[in-house]
PDB file of N, CA and C in Angstrom:
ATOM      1  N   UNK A   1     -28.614  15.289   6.730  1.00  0.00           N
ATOM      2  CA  UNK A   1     -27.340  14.611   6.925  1.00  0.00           C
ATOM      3  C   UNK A   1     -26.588  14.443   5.605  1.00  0.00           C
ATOM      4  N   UNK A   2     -27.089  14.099   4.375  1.00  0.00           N
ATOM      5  CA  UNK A   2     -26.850  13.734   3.306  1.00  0.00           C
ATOM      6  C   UNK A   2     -25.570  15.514   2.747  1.00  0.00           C
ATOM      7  N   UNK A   3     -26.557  16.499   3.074  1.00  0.00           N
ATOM      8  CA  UNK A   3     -26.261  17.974   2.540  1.00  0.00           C
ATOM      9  C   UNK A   3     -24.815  18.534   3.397  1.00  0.00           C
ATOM     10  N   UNK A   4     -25.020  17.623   5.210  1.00  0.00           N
ATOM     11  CA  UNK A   4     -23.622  17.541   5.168  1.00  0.00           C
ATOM     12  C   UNK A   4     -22.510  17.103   4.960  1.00  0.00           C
ATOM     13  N   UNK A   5     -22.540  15.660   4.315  1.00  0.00           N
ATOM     14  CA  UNK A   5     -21.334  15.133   3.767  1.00  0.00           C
ATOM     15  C   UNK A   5     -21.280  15.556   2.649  1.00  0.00           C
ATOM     16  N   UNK A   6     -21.961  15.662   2.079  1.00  0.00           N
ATOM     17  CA  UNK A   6     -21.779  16.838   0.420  1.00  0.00           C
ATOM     18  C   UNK A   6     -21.039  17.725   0.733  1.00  0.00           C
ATOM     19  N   UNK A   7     -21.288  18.613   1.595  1.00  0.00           N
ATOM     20  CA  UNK A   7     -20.309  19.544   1.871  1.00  0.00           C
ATOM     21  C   UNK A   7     -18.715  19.149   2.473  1.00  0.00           C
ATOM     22  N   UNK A   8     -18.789  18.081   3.280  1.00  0.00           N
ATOM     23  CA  UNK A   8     -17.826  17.659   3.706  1.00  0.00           C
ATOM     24  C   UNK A   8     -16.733  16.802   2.940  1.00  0.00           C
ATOM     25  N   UNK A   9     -17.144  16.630   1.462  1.00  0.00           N
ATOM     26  CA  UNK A   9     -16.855  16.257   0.392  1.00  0.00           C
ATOM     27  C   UNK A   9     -16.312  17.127  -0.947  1.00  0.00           C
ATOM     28  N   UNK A  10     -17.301  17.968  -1.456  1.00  0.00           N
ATOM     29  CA  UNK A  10     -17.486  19.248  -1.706  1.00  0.00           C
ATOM     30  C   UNK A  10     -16.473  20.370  -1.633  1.00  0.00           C
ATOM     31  N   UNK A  11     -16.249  21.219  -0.464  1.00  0.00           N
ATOM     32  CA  UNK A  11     -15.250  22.076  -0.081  1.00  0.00           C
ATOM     33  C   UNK A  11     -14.159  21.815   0.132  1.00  0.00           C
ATOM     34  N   UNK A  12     -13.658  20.777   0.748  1.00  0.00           N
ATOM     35  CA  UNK A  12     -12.570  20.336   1.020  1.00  0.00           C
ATOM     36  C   UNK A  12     -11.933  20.116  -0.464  1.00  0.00           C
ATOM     37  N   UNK A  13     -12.531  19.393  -1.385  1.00  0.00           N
ATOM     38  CA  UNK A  13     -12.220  19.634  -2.752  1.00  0.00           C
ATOM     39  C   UNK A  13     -11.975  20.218  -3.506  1.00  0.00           C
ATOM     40  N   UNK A  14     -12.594  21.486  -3.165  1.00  0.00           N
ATOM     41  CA  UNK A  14     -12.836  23.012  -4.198  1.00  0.00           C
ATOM     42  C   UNK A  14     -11.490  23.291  -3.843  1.00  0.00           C
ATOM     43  N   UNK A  15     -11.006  23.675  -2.413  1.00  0.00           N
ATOM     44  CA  UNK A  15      -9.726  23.969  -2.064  1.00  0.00           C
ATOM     45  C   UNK A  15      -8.477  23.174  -2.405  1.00  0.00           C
ATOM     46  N   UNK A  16      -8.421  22.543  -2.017  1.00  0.00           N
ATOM     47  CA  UNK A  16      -7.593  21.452  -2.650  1.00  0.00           C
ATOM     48  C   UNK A  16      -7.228  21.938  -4.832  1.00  0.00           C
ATOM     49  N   UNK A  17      -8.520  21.663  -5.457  1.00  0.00           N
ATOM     50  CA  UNK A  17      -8.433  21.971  -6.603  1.00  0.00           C
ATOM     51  C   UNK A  17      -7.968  23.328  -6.978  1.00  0.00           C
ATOM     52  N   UNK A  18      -8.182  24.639  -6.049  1.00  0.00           N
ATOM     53  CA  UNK A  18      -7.456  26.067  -6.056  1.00  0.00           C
ATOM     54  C   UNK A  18      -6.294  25.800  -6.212  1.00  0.00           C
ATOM     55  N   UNK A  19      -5.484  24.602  -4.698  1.00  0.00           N
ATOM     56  CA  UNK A  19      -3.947  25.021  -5.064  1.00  0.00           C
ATOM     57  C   UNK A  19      -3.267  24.411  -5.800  1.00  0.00           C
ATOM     58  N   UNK A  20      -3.799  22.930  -6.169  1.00  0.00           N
ATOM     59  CA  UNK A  20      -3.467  22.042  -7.394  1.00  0.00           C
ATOM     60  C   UNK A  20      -3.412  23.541  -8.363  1.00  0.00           C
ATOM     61  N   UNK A  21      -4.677  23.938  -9.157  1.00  0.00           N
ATOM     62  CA  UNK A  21      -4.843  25.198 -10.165  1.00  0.00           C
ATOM     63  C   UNK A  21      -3.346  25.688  -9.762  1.00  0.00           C
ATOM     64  N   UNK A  22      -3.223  26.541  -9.191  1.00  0.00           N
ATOM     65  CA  UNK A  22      -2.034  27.500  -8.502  1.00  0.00           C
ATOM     66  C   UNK A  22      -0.814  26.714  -8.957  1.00  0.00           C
ATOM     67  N   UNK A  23      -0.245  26.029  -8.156  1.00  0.00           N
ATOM     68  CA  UNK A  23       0.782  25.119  -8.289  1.00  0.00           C
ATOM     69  C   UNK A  23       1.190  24.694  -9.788  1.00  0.00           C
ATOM     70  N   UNK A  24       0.289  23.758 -10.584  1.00  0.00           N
ATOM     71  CA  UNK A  24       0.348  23.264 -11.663  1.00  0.00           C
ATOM     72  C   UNK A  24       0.523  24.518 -12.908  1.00  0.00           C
ATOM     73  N   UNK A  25      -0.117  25.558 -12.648  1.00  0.00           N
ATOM     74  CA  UNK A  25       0.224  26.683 -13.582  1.00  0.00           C
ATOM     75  C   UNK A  25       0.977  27.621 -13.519  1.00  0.00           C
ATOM     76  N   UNK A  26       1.719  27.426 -12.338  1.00  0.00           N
ATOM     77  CA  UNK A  26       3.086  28.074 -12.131  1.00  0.00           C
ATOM     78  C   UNK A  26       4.284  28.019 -12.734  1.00  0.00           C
ATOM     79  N   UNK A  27       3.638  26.605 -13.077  1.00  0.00           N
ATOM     80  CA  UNK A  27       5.125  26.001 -13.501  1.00  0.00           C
ATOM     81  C   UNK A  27       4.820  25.669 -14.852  1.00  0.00           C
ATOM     82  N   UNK A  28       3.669  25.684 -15.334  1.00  0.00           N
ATOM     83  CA  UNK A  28       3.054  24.767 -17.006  1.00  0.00           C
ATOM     84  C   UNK A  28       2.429  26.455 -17.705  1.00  0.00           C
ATOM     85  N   UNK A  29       3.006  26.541 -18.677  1.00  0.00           N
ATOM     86  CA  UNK A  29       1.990  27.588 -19.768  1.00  0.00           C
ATOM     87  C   UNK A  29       1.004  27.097 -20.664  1.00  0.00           C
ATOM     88  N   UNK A  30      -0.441  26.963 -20.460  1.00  0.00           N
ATOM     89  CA  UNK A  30      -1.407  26.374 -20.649  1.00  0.00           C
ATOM     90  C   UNK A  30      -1.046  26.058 -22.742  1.00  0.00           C
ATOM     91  N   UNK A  31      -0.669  27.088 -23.315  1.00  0.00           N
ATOM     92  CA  UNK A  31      -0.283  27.129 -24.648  1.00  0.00           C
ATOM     93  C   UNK A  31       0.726  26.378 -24.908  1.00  0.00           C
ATOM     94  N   UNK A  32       1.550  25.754 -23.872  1.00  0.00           N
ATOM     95  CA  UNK A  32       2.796  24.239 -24.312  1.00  0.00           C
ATOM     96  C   UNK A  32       1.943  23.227 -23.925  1.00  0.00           C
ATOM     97  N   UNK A  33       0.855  22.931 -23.645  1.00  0.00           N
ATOM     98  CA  UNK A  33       0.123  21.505 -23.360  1.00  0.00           C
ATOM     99  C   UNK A  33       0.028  20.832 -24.704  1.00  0.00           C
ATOM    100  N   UNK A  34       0.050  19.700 -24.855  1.00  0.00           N
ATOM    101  CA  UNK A  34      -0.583  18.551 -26.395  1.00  0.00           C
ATOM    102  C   UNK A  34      -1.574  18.122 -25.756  1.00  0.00           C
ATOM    103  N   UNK A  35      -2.132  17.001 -26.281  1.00  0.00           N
ATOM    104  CA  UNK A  35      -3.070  16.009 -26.341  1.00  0.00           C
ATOM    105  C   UNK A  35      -2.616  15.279 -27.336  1.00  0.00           C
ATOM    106  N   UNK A  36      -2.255  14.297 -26.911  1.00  0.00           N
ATOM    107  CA  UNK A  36      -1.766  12.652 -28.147  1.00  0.00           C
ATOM    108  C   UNK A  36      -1.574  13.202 -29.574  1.00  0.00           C
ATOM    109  N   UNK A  37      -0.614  14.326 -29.142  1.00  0.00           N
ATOM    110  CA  UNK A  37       0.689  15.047 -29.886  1.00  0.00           C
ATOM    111  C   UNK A  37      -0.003  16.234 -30.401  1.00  0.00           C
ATOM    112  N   UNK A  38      -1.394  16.738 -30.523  1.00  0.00           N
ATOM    113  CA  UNK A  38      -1.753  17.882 -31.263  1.00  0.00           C
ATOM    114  C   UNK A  38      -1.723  19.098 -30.093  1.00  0.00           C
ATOM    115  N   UNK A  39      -1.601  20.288 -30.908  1.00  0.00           N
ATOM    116  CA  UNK A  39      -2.054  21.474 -30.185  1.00  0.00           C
ATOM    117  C   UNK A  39      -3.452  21.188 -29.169  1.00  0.00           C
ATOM    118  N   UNK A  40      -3.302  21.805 -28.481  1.00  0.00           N
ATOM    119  CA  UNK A  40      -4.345  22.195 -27.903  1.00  0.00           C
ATOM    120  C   UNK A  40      -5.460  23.517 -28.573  1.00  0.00           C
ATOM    121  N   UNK A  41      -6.267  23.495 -29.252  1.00  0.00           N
ATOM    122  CA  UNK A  41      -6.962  24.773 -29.904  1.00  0.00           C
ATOM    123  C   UNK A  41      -7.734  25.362 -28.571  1.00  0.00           C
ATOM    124  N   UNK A  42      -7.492  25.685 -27.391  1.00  0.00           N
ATOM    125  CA  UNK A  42      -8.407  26.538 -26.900  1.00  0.00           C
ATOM    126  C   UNK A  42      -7.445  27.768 -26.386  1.00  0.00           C
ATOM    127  N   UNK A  43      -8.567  28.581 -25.226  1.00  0.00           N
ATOM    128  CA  UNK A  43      -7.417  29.668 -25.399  1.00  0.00           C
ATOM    129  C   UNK A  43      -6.768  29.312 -23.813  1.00  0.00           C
ATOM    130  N   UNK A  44      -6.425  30.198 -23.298  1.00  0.00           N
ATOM    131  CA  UNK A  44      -5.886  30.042 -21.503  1.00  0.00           C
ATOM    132  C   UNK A  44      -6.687  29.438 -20.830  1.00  0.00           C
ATOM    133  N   UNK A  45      -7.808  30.609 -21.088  1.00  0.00           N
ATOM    134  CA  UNK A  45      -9.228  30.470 -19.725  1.00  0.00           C
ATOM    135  C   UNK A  45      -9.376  29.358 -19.927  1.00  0.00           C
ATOM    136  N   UNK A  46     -10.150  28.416 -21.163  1.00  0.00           N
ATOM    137  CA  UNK A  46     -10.350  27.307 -21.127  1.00  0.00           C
ATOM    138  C   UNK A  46      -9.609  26.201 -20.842  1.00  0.00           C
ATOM    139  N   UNK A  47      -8.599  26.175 -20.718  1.00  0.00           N
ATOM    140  CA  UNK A  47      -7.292  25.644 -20.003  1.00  0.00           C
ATOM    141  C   UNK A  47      -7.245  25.435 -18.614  1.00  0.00           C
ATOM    142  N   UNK A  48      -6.999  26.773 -18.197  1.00  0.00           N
ATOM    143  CA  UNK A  48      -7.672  26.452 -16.987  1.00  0.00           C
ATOM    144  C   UNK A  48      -8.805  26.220 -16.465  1.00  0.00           C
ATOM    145  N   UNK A  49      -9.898  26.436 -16.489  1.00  0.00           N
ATOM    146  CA  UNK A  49     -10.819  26.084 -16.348  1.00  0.00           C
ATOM    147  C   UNK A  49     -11.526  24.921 -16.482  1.00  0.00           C
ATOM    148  N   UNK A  50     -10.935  24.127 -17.479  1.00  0.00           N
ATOM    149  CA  UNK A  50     -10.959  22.678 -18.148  1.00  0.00           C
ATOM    150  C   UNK A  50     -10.075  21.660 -16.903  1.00  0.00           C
ATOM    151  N   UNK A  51      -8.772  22.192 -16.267  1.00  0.00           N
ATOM    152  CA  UNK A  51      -8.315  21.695 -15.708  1.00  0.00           C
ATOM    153  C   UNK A  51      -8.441  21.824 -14.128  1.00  0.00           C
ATOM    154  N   UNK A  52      -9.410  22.580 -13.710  1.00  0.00           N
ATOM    155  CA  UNK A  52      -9.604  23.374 -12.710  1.00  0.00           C
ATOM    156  C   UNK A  52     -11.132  22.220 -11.990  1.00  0.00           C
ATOM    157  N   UNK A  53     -12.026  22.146 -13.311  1.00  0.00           N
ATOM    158  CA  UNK A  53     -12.970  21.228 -12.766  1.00  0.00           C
ATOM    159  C   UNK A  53     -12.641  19.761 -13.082  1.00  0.00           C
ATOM    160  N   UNK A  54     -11.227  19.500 -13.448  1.00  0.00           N
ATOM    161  CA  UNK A  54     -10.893  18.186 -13.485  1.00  0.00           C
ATOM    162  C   UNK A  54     -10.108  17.986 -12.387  1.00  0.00           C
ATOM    163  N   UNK A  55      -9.770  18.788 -11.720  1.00  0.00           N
ATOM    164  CA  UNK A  55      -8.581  18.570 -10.221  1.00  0.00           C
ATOM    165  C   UNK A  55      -9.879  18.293  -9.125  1.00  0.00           C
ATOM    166  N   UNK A  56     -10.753  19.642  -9.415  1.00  0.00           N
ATOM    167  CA  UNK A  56     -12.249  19.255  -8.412  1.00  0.00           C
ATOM    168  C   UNK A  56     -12.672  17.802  -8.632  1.00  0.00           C
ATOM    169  N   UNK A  57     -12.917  17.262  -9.721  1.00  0.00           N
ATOM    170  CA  UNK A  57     -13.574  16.381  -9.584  1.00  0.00           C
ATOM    171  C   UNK A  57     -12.841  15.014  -9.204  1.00  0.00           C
ATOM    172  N   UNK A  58     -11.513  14.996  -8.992  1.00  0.00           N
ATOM    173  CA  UNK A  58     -10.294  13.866  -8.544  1.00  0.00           C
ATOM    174  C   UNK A  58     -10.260  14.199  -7.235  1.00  0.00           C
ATOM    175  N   UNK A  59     -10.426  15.318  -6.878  1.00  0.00           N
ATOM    176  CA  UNK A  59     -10.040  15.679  -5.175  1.00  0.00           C
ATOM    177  C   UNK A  59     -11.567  15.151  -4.640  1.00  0.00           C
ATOM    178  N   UNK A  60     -12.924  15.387  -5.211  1.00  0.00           N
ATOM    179  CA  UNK A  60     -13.663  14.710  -4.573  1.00  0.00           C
ATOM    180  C   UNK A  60     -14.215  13.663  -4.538  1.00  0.00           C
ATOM    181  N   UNK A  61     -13.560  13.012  -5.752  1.00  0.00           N
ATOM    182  CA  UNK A  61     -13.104  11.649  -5.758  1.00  0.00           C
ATOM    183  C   UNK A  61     -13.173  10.760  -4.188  1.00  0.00           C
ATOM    184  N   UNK A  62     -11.622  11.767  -3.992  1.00  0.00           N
ATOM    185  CA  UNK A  62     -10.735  10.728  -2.651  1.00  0.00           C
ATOM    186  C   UNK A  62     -11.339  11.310  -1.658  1.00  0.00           C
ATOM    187  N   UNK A  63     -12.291  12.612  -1.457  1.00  0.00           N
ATOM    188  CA  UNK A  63     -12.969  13.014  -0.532  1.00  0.00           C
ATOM    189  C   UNK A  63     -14.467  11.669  -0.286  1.00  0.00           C
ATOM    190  N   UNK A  64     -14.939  11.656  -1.235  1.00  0.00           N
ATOM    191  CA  UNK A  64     -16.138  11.181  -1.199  1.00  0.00           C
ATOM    192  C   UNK A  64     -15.311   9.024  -0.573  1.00  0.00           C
ATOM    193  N   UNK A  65     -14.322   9.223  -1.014  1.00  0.00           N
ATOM    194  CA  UNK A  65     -14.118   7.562  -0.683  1.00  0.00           C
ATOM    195  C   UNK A  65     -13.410   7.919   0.511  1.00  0.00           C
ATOM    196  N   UNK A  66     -12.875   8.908   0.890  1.00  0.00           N
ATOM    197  CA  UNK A  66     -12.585   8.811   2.513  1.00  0.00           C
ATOM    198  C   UNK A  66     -13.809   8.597   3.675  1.00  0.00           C
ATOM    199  N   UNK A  67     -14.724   9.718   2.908  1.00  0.00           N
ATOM    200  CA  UNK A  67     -15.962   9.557   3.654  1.00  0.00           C
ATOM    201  C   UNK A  67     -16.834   8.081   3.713  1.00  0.00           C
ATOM    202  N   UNK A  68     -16.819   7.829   3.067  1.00  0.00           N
ATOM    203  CA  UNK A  68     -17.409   6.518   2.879  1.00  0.00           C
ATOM    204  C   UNK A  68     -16.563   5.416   3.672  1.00  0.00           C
ATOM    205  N   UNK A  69     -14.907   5.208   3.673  1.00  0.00           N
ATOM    206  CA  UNK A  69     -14.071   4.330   4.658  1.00  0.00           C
ATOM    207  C   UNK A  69     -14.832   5.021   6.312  1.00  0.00           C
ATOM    208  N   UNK A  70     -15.222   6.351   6.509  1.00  0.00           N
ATOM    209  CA  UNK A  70     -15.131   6.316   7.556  1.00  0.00           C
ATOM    210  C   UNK A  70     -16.307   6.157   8.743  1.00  0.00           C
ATOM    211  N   UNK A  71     -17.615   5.493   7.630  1.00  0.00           N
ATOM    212  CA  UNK A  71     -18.640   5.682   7.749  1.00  0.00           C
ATOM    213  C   UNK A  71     -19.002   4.273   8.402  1.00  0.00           C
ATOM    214  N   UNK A  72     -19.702   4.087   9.804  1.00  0.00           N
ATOM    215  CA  UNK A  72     -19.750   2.800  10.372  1.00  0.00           C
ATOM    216  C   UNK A  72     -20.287   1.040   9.683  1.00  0.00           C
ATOM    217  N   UNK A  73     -19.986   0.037   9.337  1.00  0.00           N
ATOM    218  CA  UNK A  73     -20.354  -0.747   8.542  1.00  0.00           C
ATOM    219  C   UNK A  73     -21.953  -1.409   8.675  1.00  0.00           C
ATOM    220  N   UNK A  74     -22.782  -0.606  10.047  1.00  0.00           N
ATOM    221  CA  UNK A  74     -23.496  -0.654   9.697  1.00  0.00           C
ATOM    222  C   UNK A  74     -25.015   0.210   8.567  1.00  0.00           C
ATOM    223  N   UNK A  75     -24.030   1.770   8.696  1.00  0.00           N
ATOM    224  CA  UNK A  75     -24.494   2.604   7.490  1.00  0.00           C
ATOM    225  C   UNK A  75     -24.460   2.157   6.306  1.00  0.00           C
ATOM    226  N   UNK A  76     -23.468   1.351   6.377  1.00  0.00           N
ATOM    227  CA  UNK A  76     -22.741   1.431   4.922  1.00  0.00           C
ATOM    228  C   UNK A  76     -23.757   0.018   4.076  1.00  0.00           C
ATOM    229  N   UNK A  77     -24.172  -0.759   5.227  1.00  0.00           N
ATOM    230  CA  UNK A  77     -24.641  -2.029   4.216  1.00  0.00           C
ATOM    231  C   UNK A  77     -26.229  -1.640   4.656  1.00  0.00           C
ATOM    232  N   UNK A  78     -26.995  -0.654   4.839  1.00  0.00           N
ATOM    233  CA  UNK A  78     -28.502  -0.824   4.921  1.00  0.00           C
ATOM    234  C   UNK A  78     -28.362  -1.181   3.421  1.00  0.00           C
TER     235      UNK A  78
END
């Protein structure tokens, strides 16, 4: 049960984080980003990729706390 809310947490996220990726770099060239005013020293890939498992990990964020609102209150307090 556990391996399916992981997943149900999980994927829904990964996707989500694809079109965030998509969207957000459509419009942003990873080489105009700062950080609290400096260059950024990496190259693209790491750019994206840096930002790619940071959208995953916010999308399953609100995945993992949806799941949890929707989970009966007596699961929730064993």
């Amino acid at each position: 049960m556990h391996a399916q809310r992981w997943m149900w947490i999980a994927w829904p996220a990964f996707l989500v984080a694809g079109l965030l990726e998509m969207l957000v770099f459509a419009f942003v060239d990873p080489q105009d980003l700062h950080w609290f005013g400096q260059d950024l020293d990496l190259s693209r890939q790491a750019i994206y990729t840096l930002a790619f498992f940071a959208f995953w990990a916010l999308a399953m964020l609100s995945s993992a706390l949806t799941t949890l609102l929707g989970l009966p209150s007596a699961e929730v307090n064993r």
